[in-house]
C-alpha atoms as a PDB file:
ATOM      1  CA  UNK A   1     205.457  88.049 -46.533  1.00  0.00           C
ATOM      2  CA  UNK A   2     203.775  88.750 -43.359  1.00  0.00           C
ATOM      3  CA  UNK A   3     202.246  86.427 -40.327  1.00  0.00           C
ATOM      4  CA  UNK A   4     198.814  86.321 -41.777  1.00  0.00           C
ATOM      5  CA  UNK A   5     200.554  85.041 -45.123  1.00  0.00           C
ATOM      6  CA  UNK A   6     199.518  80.994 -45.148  1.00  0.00           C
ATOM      7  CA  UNK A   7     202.405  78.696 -45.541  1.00  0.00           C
ATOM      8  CA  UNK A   8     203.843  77.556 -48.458  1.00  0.00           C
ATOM      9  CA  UNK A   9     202.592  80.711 -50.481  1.00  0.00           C
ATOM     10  CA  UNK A  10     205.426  82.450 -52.264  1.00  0.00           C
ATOM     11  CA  UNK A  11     206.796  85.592 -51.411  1.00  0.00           C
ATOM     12  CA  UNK A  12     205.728  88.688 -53.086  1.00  0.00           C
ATOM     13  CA  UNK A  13     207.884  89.165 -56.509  1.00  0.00           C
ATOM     14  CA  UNK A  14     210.069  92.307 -56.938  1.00  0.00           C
ATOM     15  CA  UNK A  15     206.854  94.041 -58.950  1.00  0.00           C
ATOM     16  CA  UNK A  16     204.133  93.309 -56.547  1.00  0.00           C
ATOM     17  CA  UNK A  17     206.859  95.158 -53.787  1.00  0.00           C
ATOM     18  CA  UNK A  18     207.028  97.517 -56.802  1.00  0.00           C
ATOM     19  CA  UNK A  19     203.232  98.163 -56.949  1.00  0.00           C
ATOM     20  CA  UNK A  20     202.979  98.279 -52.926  1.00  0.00           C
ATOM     21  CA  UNK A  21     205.555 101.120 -52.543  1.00  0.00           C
ATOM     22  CA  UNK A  22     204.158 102.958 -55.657  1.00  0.00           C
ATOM     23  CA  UNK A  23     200.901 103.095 -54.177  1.00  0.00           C
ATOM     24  CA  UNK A  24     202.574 103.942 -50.891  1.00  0.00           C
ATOM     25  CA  UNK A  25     204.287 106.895 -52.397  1.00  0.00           C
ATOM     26  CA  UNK A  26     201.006 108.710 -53.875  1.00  0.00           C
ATOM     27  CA  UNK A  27     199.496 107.859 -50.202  1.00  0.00           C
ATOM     28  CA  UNK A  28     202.044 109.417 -48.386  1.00  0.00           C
ATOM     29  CA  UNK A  29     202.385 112.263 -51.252  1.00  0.00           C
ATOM     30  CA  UNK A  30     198.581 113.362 -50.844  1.00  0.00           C
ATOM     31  CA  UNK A  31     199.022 113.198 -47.076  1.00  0.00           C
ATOM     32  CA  UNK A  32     202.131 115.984 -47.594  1.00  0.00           C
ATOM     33  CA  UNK A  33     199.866 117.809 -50.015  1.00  0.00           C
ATOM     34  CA  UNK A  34     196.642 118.446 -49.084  1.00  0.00           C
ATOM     35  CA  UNK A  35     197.108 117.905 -45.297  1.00  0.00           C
ATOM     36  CA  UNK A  36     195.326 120.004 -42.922  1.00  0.00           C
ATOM     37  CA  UNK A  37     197.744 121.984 -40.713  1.00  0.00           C
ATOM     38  CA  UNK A  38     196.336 124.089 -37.789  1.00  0.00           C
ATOM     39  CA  UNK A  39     198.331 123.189 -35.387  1.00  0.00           C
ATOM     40  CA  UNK A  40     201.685 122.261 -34.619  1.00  0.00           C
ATOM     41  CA  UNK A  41     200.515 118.366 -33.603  1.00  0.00           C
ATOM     42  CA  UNK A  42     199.424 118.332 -36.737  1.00  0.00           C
ATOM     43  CA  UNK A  43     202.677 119.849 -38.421  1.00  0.00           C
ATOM     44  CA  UNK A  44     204.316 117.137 -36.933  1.00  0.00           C
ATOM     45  CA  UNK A  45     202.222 114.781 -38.452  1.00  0.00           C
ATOM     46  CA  UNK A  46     203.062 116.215 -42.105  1.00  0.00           C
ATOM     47  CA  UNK A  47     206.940 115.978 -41.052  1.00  0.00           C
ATOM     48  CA  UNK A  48     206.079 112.380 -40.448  1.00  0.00           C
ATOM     49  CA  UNK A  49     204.404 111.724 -43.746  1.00  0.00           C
ATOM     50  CA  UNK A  50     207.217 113.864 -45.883  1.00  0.00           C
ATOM     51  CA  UNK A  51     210.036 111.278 -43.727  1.00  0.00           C
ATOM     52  CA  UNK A  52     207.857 108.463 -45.371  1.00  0.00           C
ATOM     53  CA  UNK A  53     207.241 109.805 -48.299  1.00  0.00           C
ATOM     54  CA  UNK A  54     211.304 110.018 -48.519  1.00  0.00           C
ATOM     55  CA  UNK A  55     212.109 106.724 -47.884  1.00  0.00           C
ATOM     56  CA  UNK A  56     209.599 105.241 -49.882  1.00  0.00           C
ATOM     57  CA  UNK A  57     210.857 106.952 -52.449  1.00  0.00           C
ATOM     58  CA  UNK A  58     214.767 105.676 -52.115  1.00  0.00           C
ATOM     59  CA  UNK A  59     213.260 102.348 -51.291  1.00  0.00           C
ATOM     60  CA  UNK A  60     211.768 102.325 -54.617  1.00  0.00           C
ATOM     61  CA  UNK A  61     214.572 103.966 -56.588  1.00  0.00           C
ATOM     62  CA  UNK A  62     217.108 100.931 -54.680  1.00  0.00           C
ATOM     63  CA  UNK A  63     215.064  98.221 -55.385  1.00  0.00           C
ATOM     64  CA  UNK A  64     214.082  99.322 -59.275  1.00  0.00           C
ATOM     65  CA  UNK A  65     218.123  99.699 -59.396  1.00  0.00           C
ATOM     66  CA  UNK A  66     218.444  96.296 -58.289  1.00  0.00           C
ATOM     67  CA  UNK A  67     215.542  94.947 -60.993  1.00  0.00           C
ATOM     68  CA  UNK A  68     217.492  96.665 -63.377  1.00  0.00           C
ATOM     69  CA  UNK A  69     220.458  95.321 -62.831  1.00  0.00           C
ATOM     70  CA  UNK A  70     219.281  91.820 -62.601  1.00  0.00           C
ATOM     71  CA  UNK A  71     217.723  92.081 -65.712  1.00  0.00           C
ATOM     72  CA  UNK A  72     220.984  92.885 -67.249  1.00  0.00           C
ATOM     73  CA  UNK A  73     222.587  90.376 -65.284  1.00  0.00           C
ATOM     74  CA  UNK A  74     220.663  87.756 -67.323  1.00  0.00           C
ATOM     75  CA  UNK A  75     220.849  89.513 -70.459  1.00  0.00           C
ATOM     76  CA  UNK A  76     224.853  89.035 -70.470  1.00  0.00           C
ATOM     77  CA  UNK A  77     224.518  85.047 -68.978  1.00  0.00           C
ATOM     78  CA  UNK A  78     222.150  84.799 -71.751  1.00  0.00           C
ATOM     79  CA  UNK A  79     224.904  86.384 -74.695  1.00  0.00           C
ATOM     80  CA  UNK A  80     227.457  84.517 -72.927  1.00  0.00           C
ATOM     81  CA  UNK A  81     225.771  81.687 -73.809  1.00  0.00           C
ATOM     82  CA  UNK A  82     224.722  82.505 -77.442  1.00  0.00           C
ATOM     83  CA  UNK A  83     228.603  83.171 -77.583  1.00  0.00           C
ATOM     84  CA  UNK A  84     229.835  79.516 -76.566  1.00  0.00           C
ATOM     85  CA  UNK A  85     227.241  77.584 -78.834  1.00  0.00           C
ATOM     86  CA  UNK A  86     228.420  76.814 -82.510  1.00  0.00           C
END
C-alpha cells in the first residue's frame, strides 16, 4: 500500500505482491543481461541491478514459503476439524 493508495482500499494480497516481484525479477534480469557496459559507471550500474535482481529473488522465494505454509496451515485446521465432527 503506498501514499497515493485512497483510504479504505485493501492492501495488496500475497499474489498481487507475487505478480509485482515476478515482474520485477524479469526487469531486473534483462537489465543484468543485455545491459550495455562500456564503462565502469556503467558496470556499476549492472552490479546494482544483479544486487536487485538477488533480493528480489529471496524476497520472492520467502514470501512463496510463507504462502505455502499458510496454505498448509489451513489445510490441517481444516482436517482437524473434519476429525472432531461425528
Amino acid at each position: 500500500m503506498t501514499d497515493d493508495d485512497p483510504p479504505g482500499d485493501p492492501p495488496p494480497d500475497i499474489d498481487d505482491i507475487l505478480s509485482l516481484l515476478e515482474a520485477g525479477i524479469r526487469e531486473a534480469h534483462r537489465k543484468v543481461e543485455n545491459g550495455r557496459v562500456r564503462d565502469a559507471e556503467n558496470e556499476k550500474v549492472r552490479i546494482k541491478w544483479i544486487r536487485a535482481l538477488a533480493y528480489s529473488a529471496g524476497q520472492y522465494r520467502q514470501l512463496l514459503r510463507d504462502k505455502e505454509l499458510e496454505e498448509l496451515n489451513d489445510r490441517i485446521e481444516e482436517l482437524e476439524e473434519q476429525q472432531q465432527r461425528p
